[in-house]
C-alpha atoms as a PDB file:
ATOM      1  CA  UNK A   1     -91.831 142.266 179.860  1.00  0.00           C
ATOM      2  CA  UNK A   2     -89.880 139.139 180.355  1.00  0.00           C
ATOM      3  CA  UNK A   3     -86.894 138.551 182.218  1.00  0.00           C
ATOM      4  CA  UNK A   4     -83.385 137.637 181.042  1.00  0.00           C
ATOM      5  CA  UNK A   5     -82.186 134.486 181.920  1.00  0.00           C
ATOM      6  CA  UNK A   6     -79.198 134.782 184.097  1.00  0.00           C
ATOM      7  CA  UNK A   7     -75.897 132.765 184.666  1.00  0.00           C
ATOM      8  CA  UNK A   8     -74.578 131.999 188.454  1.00  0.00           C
ATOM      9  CA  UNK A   9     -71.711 130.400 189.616  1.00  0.00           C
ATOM     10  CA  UNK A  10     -72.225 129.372 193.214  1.00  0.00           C
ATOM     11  CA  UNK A  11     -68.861 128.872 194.958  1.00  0.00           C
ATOM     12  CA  UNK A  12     -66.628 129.358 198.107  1.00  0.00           C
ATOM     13  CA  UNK A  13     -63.678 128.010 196.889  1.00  0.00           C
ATOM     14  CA  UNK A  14     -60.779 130.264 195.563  1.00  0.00           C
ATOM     15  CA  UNK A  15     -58.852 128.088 193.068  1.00  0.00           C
ATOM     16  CA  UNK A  16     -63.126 126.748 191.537  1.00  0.00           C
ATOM     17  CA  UNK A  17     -63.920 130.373 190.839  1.00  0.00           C
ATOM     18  CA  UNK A  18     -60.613 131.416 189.234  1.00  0.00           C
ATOM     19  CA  UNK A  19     -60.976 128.019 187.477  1.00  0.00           C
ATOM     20  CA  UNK A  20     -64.725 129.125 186.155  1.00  0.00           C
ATOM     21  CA  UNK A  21     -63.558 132.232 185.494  1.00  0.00           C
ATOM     22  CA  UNK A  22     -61.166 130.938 183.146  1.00  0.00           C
ATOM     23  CA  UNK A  23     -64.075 129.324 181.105  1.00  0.00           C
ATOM     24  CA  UNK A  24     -65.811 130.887 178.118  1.00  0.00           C
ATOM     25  CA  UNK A  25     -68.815 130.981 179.460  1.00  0.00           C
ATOM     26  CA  UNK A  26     -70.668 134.384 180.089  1.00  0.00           C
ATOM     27  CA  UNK A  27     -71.439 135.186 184.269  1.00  0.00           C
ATOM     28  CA  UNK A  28     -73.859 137.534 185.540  1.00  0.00           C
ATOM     29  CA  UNK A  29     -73.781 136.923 188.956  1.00  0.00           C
ATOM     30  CA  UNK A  30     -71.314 135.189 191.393  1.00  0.00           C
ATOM     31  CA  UNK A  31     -72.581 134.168 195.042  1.00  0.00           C
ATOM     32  CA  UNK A  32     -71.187 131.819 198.248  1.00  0.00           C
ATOM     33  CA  UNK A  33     -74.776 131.492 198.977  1.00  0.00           C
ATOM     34  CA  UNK A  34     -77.763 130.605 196.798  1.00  0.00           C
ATOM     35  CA  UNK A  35     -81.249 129.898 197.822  1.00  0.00           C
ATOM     36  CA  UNK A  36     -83.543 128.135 195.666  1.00  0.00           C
ATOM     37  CA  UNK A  37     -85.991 130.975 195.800  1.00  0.00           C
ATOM     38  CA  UNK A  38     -83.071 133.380 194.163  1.00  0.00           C
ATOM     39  CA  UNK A  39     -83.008 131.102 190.783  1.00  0.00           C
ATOM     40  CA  UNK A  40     -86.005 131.068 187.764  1.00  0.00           C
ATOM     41  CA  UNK A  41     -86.619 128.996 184.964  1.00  0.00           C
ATOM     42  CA  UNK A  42     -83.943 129.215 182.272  1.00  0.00           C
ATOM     43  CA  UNK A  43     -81.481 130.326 184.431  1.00  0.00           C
ATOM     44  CA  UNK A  44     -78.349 128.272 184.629  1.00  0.00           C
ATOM     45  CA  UNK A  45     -76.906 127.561 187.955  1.00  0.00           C
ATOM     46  CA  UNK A  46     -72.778 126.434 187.983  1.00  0.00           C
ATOM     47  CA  UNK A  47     -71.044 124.690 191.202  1.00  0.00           C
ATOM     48  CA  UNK A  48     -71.064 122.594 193.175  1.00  0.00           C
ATOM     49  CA  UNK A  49     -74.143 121.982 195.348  1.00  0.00           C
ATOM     50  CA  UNK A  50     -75.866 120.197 197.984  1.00  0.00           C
ATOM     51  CA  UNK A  51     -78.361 117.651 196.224  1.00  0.00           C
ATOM     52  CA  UNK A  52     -81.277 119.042 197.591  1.00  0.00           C
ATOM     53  CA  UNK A  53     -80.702 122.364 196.429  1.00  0.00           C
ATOM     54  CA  UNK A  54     -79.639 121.117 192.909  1.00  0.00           C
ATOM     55  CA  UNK A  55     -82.863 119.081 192.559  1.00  0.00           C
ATOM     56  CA  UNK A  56     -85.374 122.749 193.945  1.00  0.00           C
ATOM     57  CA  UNK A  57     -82.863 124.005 191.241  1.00  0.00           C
ATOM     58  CA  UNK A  58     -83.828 121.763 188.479  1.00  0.00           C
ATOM     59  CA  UNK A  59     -87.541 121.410 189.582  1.00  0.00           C
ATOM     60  CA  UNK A  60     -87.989 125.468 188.335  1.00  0.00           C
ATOM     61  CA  UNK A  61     -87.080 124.609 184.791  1.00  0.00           C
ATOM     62  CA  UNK A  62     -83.065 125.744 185.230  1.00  0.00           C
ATOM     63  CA  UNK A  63     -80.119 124.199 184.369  1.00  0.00           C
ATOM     64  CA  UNK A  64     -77.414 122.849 186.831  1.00  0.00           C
ATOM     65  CA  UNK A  65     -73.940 122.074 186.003  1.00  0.00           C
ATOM     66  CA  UNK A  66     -71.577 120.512 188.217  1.00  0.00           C
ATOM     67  CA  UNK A  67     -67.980 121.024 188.633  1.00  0.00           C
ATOM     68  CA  UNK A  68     -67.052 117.160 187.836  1.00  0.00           C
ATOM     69  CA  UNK A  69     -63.212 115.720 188.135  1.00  0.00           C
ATOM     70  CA  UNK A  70     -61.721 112.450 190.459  1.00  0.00           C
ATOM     71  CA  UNK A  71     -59.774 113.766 193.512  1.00  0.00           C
ATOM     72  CA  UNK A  72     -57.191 112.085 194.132  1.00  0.00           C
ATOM     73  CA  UNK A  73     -56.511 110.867 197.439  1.00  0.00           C
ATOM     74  CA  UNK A  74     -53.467 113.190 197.894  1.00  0.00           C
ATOM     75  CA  UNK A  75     -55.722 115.620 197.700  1.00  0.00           C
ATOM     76  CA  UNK A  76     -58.385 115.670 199.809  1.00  0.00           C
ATOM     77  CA  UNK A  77     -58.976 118.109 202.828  1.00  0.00           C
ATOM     78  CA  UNK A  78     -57.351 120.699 200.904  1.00  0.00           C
ATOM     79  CA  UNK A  79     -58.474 123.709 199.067  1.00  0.00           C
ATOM     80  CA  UNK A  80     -57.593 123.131 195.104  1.00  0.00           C
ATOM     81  CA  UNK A  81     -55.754 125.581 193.160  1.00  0.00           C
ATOM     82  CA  UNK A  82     -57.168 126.469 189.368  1.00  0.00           C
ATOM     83  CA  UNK A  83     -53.802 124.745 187.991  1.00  0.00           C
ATOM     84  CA  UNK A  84     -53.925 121.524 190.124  1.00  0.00           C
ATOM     85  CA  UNK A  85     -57.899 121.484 189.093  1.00  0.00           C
ATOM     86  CA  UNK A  86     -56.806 122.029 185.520  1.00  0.00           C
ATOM     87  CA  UNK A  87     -54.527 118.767 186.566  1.00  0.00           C
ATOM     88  CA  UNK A  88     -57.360 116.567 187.354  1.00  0.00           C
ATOM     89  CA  UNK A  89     -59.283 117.415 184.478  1.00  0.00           C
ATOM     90  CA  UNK A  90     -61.997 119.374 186.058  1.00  0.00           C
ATOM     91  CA  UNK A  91     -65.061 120.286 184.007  1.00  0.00           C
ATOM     92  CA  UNK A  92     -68.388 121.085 183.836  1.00  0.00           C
ATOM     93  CA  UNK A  93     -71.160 118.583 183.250  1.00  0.00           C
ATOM     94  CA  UNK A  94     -74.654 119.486 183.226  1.00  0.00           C
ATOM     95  CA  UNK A  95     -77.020 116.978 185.371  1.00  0.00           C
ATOM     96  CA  UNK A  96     -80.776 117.195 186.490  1.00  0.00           C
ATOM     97  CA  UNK A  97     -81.618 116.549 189.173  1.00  0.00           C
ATOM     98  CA  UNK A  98     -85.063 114.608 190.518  1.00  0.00           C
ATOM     99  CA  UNK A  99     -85.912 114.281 194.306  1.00  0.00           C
ATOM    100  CA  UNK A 100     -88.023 110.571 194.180  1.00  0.00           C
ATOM    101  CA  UNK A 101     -90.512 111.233 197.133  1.00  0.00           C
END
């Protein structure tokens, strides 16, 4: 029997996750937390992550996309709402991720 792949968005951040879930994009699971050892190959893994963890991520044959947009200056140090993401063109862009030993 083989296992469905599975969607998870990975976020702490109020305003990202009603932003996401604003996106047509299907969601199985939502977490704060996500350990490498929690994701499989062809699972797809949305947020925004440390780069270690998005490299383990990519190394087990899932996908990884990033919550991408410039923050302006005005900005930073504060917690974004969904609209003022929607401002500064947030979106999701799919990277992989290699750690070069």
């Amino acid at each position: 029997l083989r296992r469905q792949r599975q969607m998870c968005i990975r976020d702490r951040h109020a305003g990202a996750i009603e932003w996401m879930k604003r996106q047509p994009v299907h969601v199985d699971r939502w977490v704060s937390h996500l350990q490498a050892s929690e994701v499989n190959a062809g699972d797809t893994v949305i947020g925004v992550l440390p780069m270690h963890l998005a490299a383990d991520i990519c190394a087990k044959n899932a996908r990884y996309l990033a919550l991408e947009f410039n923050m302006p200056m005005a900005f930073r140090g504060q917690e974004l709402t969904c609209e003022e993401l929607d401002g500064i063109h947030c979106r999701m862009c799919e990277y992989v991720v290699h750690r070069r030993t």
